[in-house]
Protein backbone atom coordinates (compact mmCIF):
# COMPACT_ATOMS: atom_id res chain seq x y z
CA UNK A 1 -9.68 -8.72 -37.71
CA UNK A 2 -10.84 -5.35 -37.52
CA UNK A 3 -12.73 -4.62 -34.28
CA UNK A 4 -15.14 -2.06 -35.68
CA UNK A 5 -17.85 -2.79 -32.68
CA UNK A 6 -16.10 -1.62 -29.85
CA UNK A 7 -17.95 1.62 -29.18
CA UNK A 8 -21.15 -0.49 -28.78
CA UNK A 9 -20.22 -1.08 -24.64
CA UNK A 10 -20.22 2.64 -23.95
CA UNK A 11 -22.77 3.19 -25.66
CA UNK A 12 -24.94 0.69 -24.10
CA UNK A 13 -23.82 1.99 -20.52
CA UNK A 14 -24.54 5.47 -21.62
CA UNK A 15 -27.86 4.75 -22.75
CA UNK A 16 -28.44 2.62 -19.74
CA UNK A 17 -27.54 4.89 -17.31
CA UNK A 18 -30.17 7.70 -18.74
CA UNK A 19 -32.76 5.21 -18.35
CA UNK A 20 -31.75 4.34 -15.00
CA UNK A 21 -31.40 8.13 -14.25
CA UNK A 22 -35.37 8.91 -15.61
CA UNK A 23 -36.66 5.47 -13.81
CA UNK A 24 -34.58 6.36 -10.31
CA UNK A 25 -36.44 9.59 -9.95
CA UNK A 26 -39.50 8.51 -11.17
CA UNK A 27 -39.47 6.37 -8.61
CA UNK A 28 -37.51 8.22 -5.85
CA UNK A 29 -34.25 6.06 -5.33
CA UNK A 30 -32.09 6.81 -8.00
CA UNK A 31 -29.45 4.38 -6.34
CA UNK A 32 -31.51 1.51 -7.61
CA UNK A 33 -32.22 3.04 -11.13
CA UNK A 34 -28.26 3.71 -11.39
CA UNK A 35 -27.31 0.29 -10.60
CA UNK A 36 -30.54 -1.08 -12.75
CA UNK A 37 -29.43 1.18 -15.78
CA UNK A 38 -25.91 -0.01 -15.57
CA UNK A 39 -27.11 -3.85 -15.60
CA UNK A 40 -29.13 -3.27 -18.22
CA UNK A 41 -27.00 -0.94 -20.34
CA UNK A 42 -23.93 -3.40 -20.47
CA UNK A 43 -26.21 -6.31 -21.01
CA UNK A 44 -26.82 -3.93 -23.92
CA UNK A 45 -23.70 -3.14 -24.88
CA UNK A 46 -22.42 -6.89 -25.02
CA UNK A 47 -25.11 -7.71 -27.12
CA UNK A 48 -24.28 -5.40 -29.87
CA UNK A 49 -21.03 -6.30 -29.26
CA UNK A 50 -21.73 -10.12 -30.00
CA UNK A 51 -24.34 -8.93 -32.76
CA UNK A 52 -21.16 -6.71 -34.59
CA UNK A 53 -18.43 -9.44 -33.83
CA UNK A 54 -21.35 -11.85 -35.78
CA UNK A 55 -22.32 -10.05 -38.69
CA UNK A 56 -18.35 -8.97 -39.40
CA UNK A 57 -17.53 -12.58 -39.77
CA UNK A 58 -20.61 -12.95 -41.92
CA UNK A 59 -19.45 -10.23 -44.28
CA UNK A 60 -16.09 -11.95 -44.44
CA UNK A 61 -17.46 -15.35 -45.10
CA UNK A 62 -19.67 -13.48 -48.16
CA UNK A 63 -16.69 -12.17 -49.32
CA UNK A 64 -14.09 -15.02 -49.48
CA UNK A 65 -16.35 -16.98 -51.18
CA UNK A 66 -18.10 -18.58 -48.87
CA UNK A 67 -17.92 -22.29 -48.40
CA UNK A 68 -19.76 -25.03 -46.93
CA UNK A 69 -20.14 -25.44 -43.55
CA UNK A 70 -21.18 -29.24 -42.27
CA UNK A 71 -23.34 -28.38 -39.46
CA UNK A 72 -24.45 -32.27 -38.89
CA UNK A 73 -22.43 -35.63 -38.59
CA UNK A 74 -22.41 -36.65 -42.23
CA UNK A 75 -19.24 -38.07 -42.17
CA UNK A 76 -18.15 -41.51 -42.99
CA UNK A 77 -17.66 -42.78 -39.68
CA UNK A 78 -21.32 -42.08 -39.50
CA UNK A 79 -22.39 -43.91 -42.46
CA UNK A 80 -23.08 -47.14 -40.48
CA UNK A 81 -25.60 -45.37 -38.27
CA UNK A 82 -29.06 -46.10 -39.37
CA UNK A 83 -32.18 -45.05 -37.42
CA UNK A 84 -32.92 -48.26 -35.89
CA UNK A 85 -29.02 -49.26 -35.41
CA UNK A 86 -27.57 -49.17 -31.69
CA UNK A 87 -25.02 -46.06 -32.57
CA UNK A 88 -22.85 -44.96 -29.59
CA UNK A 89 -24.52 -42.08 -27.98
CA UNK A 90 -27.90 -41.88 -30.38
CA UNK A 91 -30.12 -43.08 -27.53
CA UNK A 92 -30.08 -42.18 -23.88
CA UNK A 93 -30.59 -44.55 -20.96
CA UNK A 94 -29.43 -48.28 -19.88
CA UNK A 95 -30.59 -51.38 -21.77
CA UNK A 96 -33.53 -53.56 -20.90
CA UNK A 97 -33.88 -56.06 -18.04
């Protein structure tokens, strides 16, 4: 796999770390708008990251074909379970007194 989003975390930082930069003077302690802009900016960065990473394996689902993905318990182990049958794990809590 091709990891075409890596430039997103410096990017991020960078961009925090101008905001933090404007907001530290603005506000007279550029300490905390450093360390604020750096949060912020990899929080960023990680996101973009994730959002890359995401949409790459999106593109290569599209392209192989694609295929269906069973999201739910539909399989025959399952097909026993009704709504109003006492399945393992379907309802929470203890029985009844």
């Amino acid at each position: 796999m091709s990891n075409k989003s890596a430039a997103f975390l410096p990017i991020g930082v960078g961009a925090g770390l101008a905001i933090g930069v404007g907001v530290g003077t603005a506000i007279d302690n550029l300490a905390l708008g450093l360390s604020l802009g750096l949060a912020i900016g990899s929080g960023l960065g990680v996101a973009m990251m994730g959002l890359g990473n995401l949409k790459a394996q999106n593109d290569k689902k599209a392209s192989d074909g694609g295929g269906s993905t069973d999201g739910g318990a539909t399989g025959a182990s399952d097909a026993h379970c009704t709504p109003n049958a006492d399945c393992a794990g379907s309802e929470g809590g203890a029985g009844g007194d």
